[in-house]
Protein backbone atom coordinates (compact mmCIF):
# COMPACT_ATOMS: atom_id res chain seq x y z
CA UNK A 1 224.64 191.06 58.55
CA UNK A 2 224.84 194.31 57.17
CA UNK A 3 225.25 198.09 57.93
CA UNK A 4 223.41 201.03 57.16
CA UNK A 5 224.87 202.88 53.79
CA UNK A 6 224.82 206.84 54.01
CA UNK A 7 222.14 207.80 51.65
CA UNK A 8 220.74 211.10 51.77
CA UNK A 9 217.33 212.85 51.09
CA UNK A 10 216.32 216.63 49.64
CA UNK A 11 215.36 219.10 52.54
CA UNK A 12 212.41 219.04 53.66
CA UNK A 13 211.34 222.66 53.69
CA UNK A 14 208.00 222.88 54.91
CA UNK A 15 206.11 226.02 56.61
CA UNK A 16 206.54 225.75 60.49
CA UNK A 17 203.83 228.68 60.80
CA UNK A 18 200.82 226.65 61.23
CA UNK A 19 202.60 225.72 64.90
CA UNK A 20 203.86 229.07 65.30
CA UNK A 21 200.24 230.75 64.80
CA UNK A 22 199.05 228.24 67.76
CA UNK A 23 201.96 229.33 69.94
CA UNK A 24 202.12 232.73 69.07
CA UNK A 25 204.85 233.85 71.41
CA UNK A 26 206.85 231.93 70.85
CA UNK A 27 218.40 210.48 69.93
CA UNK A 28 218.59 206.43 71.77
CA UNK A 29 218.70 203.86 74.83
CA UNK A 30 222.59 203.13 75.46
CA UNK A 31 222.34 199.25 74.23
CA UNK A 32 221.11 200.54 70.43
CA UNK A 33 224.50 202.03 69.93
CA UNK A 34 223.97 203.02 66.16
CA UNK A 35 220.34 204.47 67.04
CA UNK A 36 219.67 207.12 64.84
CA UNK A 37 220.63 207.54 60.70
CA UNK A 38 219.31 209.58 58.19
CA UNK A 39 219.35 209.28 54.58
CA UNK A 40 219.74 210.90 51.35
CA UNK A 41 218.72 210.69 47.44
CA UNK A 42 217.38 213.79 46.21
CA UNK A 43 219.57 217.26 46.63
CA UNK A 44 221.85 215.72 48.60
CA UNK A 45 223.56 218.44 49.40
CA UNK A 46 221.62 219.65 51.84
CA UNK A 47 220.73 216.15 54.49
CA UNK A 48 223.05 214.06 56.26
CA UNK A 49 222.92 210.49 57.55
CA UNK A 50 223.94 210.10 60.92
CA UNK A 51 224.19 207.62 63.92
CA UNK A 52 222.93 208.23 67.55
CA UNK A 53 222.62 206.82 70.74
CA UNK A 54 221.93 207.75 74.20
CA UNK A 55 224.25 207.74 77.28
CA UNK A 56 223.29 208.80 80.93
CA UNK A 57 224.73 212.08 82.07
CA UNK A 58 224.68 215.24 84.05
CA UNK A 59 223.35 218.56 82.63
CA UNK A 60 223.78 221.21 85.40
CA UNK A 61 220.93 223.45 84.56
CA UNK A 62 217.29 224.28 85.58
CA UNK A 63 215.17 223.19 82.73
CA UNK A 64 211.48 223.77 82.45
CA UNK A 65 209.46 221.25 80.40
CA UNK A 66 205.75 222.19 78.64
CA UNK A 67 203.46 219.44 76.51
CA UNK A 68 201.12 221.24 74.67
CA UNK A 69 198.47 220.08 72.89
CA UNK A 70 195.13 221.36 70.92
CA UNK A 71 191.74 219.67 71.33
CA UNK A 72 191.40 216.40 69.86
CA UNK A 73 195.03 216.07 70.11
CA UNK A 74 195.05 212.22 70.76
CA UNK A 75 192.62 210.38 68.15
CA UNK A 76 192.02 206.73 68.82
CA UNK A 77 191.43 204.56 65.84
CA UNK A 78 187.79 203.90 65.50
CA UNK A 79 188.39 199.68 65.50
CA UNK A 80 191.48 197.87 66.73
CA UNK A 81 194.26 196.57 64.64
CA UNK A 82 193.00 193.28 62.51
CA UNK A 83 195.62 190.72 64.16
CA UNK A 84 196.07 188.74 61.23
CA UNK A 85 197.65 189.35 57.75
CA UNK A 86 196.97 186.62 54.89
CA UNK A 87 200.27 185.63 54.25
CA UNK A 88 202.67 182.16 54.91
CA UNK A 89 205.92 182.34 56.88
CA UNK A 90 208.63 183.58 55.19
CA UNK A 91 211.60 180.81 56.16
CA UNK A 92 214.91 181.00 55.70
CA UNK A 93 216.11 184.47 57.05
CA UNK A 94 217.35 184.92 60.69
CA UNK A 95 215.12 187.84 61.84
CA UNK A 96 217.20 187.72 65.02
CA UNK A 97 215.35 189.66 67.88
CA UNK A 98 213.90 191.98 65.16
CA UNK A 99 210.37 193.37 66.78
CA UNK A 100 208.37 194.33 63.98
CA UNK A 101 210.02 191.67 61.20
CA UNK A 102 209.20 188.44 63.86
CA UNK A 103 205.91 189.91 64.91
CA UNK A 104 205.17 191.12 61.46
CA UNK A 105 206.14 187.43 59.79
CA UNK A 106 204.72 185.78 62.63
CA UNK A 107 201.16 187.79 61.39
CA UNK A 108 201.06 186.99 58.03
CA UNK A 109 202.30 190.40 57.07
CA UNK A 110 205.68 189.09 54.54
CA UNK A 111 204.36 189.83 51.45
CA UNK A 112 206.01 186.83 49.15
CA UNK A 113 207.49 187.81 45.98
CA UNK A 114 210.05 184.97 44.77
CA UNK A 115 211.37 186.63 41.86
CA UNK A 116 214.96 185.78 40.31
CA UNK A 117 216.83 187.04 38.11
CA UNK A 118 220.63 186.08 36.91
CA UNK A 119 223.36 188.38 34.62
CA UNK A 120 226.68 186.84 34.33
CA UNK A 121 227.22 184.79 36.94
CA UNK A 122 225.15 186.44 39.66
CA UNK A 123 221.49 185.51 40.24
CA UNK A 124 219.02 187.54 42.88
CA UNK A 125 216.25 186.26 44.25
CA UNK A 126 213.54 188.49 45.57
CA UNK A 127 212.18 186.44 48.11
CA UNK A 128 209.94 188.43 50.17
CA UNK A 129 208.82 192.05 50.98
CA UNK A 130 206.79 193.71 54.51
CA UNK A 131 205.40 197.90 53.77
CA UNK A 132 204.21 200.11 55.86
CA UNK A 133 203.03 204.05 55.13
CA UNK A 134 207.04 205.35 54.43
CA UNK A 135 209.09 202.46 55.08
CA UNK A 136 209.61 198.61 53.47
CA UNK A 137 211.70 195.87 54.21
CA UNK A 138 213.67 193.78 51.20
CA UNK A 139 214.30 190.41 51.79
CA UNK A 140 216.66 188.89 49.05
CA UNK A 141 219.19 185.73 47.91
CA UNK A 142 222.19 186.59 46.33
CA UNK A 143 223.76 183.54 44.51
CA UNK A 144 227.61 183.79 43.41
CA UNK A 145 228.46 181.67 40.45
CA UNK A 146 231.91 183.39 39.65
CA UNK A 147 235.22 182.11 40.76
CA UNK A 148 235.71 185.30 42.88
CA UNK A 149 234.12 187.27 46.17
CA UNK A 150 231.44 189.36 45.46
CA UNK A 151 230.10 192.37 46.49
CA UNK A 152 226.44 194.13 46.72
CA UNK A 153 227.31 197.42 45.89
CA UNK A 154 223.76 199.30 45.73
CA UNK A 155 220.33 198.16 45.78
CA UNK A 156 217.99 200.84 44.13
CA UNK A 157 214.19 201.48 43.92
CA UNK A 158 212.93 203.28 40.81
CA UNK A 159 210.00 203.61 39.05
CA UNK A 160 208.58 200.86 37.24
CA UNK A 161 209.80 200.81 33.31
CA UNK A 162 212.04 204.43 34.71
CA UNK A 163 215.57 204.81 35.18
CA UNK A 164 214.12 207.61 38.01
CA UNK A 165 215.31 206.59 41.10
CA UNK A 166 212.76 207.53 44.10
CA UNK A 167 213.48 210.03 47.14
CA UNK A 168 214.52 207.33 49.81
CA UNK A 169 217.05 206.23 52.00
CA UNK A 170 218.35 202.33 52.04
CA UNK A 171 220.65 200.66 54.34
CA UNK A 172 222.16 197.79 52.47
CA UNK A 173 224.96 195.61 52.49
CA UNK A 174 227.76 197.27 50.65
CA UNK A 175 231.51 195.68 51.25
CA UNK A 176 230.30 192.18 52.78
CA UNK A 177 231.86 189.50 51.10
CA UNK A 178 230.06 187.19 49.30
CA UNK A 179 231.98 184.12 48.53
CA UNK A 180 232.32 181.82 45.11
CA UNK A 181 229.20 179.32 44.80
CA UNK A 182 228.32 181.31 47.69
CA UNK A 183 224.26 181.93 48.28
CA UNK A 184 223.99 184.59 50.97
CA UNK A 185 220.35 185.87 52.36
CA UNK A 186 219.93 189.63 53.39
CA UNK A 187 217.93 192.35 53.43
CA UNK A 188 217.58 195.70 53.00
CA UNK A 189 215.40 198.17 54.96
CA UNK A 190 214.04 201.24 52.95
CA UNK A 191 212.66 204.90 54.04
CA UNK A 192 210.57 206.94 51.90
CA UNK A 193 210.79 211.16 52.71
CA UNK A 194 208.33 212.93 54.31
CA UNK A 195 205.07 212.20 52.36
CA UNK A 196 206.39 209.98 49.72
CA UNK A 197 204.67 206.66 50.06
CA UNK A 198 206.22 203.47 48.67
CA UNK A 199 204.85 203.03 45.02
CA UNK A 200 202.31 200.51 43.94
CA UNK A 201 204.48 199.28 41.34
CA UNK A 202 208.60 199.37 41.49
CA UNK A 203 211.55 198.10 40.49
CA UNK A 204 214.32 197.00 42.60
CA UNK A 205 217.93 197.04 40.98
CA UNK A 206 220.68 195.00 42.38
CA UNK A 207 224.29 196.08 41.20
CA UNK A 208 226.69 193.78 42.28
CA UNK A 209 230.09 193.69 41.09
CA UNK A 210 234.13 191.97 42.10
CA UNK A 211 234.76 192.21 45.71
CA UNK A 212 237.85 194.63 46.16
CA UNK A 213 239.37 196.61 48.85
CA UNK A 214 240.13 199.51 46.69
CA UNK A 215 236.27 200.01 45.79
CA UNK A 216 234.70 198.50 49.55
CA UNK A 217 233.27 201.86 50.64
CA UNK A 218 232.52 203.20 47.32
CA UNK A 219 228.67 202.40 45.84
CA UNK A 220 229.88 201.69 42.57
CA UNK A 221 232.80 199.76 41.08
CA UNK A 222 234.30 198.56 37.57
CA UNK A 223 232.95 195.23 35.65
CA UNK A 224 229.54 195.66 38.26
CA UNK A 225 226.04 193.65 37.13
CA UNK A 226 222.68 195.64 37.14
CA UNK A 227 219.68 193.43 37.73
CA UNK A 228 216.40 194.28 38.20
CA UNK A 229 213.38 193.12 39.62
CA UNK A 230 209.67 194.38 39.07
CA UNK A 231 207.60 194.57 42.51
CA UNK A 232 203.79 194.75 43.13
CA UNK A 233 202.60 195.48 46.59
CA UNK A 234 199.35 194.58 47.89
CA UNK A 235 198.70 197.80 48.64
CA UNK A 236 195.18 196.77 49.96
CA UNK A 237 196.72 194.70 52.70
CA UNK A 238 199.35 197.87 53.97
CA UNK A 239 196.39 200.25 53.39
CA UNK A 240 194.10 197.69 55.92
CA UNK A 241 197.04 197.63 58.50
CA UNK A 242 197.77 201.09 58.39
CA UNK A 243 196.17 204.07 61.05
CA UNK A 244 197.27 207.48 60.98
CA UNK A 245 197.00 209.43 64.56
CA UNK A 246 197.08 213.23 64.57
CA UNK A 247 199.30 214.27 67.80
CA UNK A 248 199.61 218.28 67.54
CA UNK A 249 201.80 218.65 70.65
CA UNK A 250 204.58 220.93 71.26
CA UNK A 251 207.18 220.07 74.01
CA UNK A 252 209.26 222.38 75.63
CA UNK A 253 212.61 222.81 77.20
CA UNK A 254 213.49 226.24 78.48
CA UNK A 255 213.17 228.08 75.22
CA UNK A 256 213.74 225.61 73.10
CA UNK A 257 210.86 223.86 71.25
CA UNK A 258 209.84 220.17 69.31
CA UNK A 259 206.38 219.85 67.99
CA UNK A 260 204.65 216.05 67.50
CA UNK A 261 202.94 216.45 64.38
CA UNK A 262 201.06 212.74 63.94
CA UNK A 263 201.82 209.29 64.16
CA UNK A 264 201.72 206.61 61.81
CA UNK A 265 201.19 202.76 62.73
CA UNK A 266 202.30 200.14 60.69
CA UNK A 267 203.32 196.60 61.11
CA UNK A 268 206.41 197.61 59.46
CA UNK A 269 207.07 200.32 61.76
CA UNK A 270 205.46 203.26 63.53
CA UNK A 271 206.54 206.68 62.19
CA UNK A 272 206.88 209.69 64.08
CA UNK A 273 206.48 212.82 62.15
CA UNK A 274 207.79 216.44 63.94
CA UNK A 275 209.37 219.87 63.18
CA UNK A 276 212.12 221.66 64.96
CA UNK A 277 211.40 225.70 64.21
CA UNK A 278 214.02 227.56 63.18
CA UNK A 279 212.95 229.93 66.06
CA UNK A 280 215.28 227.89 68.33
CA UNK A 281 218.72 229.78 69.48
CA UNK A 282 220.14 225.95 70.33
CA UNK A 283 221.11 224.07 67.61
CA UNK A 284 218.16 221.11 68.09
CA UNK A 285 218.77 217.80 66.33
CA UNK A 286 215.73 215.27 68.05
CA UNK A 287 214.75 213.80 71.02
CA UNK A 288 217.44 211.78 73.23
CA UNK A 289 216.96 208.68 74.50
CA UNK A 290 213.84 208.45 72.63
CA UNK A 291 211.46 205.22 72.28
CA UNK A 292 207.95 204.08 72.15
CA UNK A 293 206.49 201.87 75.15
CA UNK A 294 203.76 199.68 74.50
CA UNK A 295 201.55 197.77 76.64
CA UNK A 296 200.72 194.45 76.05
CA UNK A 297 199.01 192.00 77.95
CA UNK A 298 200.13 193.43 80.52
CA UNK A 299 203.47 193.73 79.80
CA UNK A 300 205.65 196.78 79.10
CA UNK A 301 207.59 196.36 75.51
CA UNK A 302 209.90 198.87 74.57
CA UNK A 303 210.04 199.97 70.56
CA UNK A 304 213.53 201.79 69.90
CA UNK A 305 214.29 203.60 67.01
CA UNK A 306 216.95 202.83 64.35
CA UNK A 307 217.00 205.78 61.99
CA UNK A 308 215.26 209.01 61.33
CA UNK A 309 215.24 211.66 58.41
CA UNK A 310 217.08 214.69 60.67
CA UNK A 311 215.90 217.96 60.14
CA UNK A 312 218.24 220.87 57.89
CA UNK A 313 220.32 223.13 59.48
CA UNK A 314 217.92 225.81 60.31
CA UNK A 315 215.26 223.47 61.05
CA UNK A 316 212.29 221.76 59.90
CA UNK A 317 210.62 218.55 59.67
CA UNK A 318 211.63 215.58 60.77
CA UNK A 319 210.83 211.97 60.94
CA UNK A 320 211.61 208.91 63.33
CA UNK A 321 210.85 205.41 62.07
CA UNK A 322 210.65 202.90 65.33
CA UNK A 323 209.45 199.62 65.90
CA UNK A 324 206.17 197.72 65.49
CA UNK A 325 204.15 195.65 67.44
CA UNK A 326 201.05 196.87 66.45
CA UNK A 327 199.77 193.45 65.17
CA UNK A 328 199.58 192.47 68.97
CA UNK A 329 197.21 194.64 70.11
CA UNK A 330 198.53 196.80 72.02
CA UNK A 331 196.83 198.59 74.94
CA UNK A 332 198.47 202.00 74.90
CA UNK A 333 201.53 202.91 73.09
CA UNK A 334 203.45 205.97 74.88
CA UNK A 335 206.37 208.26 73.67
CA UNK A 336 209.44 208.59 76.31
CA UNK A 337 212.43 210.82 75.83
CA UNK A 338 215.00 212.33 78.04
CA UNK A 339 214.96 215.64 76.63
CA UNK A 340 216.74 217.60 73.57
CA UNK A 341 219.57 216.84 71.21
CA UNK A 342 220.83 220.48 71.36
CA UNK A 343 224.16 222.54 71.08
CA UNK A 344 225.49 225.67 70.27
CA UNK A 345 225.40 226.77 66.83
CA UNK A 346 228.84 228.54 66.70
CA UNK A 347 230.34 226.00 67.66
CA UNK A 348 229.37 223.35 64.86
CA UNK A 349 232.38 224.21 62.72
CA UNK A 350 234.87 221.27 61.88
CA UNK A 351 238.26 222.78 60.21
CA UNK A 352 240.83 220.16 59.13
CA UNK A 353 244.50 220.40 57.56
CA UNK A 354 244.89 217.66 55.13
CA UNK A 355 248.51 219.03 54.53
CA UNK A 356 249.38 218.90 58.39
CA UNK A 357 246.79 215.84 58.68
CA UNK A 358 245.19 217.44 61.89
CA UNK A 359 242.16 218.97 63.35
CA UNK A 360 242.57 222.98 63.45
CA UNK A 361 238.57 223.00 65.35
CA UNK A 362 236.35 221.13 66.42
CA UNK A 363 233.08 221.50 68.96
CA UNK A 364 235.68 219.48 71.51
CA UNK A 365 238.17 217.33 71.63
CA UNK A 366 236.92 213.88 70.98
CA UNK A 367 236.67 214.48 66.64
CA UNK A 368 240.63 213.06 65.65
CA UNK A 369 241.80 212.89 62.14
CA UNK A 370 242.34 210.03 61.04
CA UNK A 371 243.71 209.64 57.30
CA UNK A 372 243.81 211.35 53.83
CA UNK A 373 244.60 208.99 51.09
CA UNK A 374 243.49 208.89 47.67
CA UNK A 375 241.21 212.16 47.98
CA UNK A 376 239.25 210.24 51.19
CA UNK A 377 239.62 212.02 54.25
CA UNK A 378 238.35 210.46 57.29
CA UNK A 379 237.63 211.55 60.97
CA UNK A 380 237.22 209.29 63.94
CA UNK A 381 235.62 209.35 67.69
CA UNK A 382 234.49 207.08 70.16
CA UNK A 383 231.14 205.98 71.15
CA UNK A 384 231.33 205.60 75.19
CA UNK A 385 229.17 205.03 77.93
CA UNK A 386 230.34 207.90 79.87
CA UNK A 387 229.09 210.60 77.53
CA UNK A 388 226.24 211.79 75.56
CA UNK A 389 226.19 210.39 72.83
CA UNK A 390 224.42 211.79 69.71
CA UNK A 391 224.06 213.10 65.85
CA UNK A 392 227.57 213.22 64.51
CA UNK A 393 226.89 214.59 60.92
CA UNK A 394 228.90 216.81 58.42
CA UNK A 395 227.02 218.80 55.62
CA UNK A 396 228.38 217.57 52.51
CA UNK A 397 229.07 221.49 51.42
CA UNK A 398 232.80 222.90 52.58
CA UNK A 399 234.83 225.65 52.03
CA UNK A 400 238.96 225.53 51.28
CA UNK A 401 241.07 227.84 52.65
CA UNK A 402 240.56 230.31 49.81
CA UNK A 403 236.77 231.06 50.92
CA UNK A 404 235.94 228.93 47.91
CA UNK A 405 232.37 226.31 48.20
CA UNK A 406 233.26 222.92 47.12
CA UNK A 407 230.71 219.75 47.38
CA UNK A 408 231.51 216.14 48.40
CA UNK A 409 232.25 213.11 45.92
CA UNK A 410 228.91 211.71 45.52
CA UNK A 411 230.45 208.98 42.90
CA UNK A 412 233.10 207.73 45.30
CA UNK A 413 230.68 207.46 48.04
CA UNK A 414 230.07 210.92 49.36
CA UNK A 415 229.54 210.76 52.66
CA UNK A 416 229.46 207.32 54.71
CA UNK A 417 230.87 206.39 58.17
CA UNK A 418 231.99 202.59 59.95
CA UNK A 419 232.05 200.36 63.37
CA UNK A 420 234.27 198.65 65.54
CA UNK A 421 232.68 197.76 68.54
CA UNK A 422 234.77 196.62 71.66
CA UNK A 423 232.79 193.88 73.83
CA UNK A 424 235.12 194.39 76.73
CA UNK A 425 235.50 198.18 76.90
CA UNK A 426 231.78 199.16 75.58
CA UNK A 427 233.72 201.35 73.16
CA UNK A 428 232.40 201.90 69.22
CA UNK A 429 235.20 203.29 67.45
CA UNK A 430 232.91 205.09 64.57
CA UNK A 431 235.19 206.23 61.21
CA UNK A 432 233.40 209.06 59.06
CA UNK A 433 234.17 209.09 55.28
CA UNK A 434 234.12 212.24 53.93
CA UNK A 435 235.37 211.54 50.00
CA UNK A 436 236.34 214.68 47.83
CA UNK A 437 236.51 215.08 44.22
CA UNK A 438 239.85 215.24 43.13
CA UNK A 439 242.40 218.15 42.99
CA UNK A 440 244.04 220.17 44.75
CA UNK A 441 242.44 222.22 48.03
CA UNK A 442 243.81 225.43 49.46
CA UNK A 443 244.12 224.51 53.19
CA UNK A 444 242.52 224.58 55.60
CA UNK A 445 238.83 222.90 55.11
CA UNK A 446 236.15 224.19 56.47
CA UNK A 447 233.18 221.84 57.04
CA UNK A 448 229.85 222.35 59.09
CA UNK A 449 228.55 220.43 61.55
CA UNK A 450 224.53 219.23 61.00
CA UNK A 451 224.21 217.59 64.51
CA UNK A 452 227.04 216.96 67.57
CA UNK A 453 226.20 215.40 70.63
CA UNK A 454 224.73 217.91 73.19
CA UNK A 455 221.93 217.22 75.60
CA UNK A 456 219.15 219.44 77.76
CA UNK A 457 217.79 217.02 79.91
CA UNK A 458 214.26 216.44 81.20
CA UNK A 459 212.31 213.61 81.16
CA UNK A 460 208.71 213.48 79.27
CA UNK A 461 206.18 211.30 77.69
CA UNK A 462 203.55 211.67 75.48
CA UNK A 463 200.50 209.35 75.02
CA UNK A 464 200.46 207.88 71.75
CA UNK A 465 197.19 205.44 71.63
């Protein structure tokens, strides 16, 4: 119904030494094709949002694999999960096979707001909302008075009575159409950064404005509505449903090194909190082919993971948000990966010619140009079964051809990317956005490369609960 909007969020920079001073010496299953994005609000210069999954492949190397972990590394809550929240149903959304929203509504765990509010001829209805520790889930009704197609350009969480937006990443429904006398149901899914916790007390803002194909990919357009809605969360309910699990674990691929910092359950999703040290020669993105397996009733569930906050480009923390079935009880709840998302550094250069509209460099040979019009220049690759597939994400910093630092278009969109998915072939044809401020650049460009597919391979789990 709708796909995740680039967003980004400020660097995380915090001190990898208190893993370092222990060790002194120092990305997704192939059917979740769009595994892995991050987002962006504050300093957005320096994250990137980007898509991930994993494909099955050959790495021709000896790898070894450690799991370290320090004494009390694995810290079982002291009473089980309460099974029932105190809320009705929410009806009339299509949760689909959504894990942690069907599990979560079937709990009692929708938090019912049923708020509207109407400008013009536009009215949103807030209908419903589920939080966990760092993430929440908007569920909303968009009704379309006007005589034209509509479009929900942002949706926007900001301090109660502040214009101050909040450090968090949404993926919302920008460029769907939304048709005259149209009412259309969605929802939004939100991320908080690494220890921001959603507010008490918010405000959601809706801007929605004439659906056009000049402005579809852009997060604001001409003659748009801003309405906003005032939230309170139970906070007491998320608090009751929420258990934090200190993990302390480093794992270990040749020299190359991810530490597990703590776990967070949720029923709106279990979050994964780790750092990559900047210690690393290889360019190290995440885990690949990562999920959580739970065990329920005897029966093996598997919890993917749809986004994460990647780390900078030297490193640093970062955070996965997966799946939650938490509310059922769960008998152990296991981390699996296949090993590292990791390449070269030197070779995470991208250099384009919008002049001669091709790719000078590039890590390989799968990155095409595709178009420069209007100041957008976009790039284009395939998502295939017969490769690794992993972080494609571009720094919104570049240089011209004149040695000269130049930042994205944040106002026309900055950075953002597309799908086209082939049922027959198994092929994603994924279009990256890249929109510049106007004027005129001395060629070539020179842009760097966050995260590129790249795997070291070697299987691992970790025990969770």
């Amino acid at each position: 119904m709708y796909e995740k909007e680039e967003r980004m969020l400020n660097e995380m920079n915090r001190d990898a030494g208190i893993y370092t001073a222990v060790v002194s010496d120092e990305a997704l299953d192939a059917a979740v094709r769009s595994g892995m994005r991050r987002g962006r609000r504050m300093q957005r210069s320096r994250k990137r949002i980007a898509a991930y999954s994993a494909m099955i492949a050959t790495v021709a190397a000896a790898m070894l694999f450690v799991v370290w972990g320090g004494d009390g590394g694995i810290v079982e809550p002291k009473e089980q999960m309460a099974a029932q929240g105190p809320y009705p149903p929410l009806t009339g959304f299509d949760l689909g096979e959504n894990i942690t929203l069907n599990t979560a509504n079937q709990h009692g765990m929708i938090q019912p707001v049923n708020q509207s509010v109407t400008r013009g001829d536009y009215t949103v209805t807030l209908n419903g909302i589920l939080v966990g520790s760092q993430q929440m889930e908007v569920f909303y009704t968009i009704q379309n008075d006007a005589e034209y197609h509509a479009d929900l350009k942002r949706v926007e969480m900001k301090r109660k009575g502040s214009s101050q937006s909040l450090p968090y990443s949404i993926g919302s429904s920008g460029g769907t159409r939304i048709k005259p006398g149209q009412t259309f149901r969605t929802r939004s899914d939100i991320h908080m950064g690494e220890n921001q916790a959603v507010p008490e007390e918010m405000t959601l803002s809706f801007s929605i404005a004439p659906y056009s194909t000049n402005t579809v990919h852009q997060s604001s357009a001409e003659g748009e509505q801003v309405l906003d809605i005032d939230v309170s969360v139970d906070m007491e309910t998320v608090q009751k449903f929420t258990r934090t699990i200190p993990l302390n674990k480093m794992l270990q691929i040749e020299s190359q090194r991810f530490y597990l910092k703590e776990a967070v359950l949720s029923p709106a999703g279990i979050v994964l909190k780790a750092n990559i040290p900047s210690s690393n020669t290889m360019k190290v993105s995440g885990l690949w082919d990562v999920y959580l397996e739970t065990v329920v009733n005897g029966k093996q569930v598997r919890l993917n993971s749809d986004s994460a906050f990647l780390p900078g480009a030297g490193g640093g923390d970062m955070t996965y948000f997966f799946d939650s079935n938490i509310l059922e009880n769960p008998k152990s709840i296991t981390l699996k990966a296949s090993g590292f998302q990791a390449v070269d550094p030197s070779e995470m250069k991208l250099v384009i010619d919008t002049d001669k509209k091709e790719i000078l460099r590039a890590p390989d040979g799968d990155l095409r140009f595709g178009a420069y019009t209007g100041h957008t220049l976009t790039v284009e690759y395939e998502e295939r079964a017969d490769r690794h597939m992993g972080s494609v994400s571009i720094e919104p910093e570049f240089v011209d051809g004149e040695g000269k630092k130049h930042t994205i278009n944040e106002d026309a969109g900055g950075l953002s990317s597309s799908s086209r998915s082939s049922s027959d072939t198994g092929i994603s044809l994924i279009t990256q956005y890249i929109h510049l401020k106007p004027g005129d650049y001395p060629q070539p460009l020179t842009f760097t490369l966050s995260s590129y597919p790249g795997v070291m391979e070697q299987a691992f789990e970790v025990p969770i609960r």
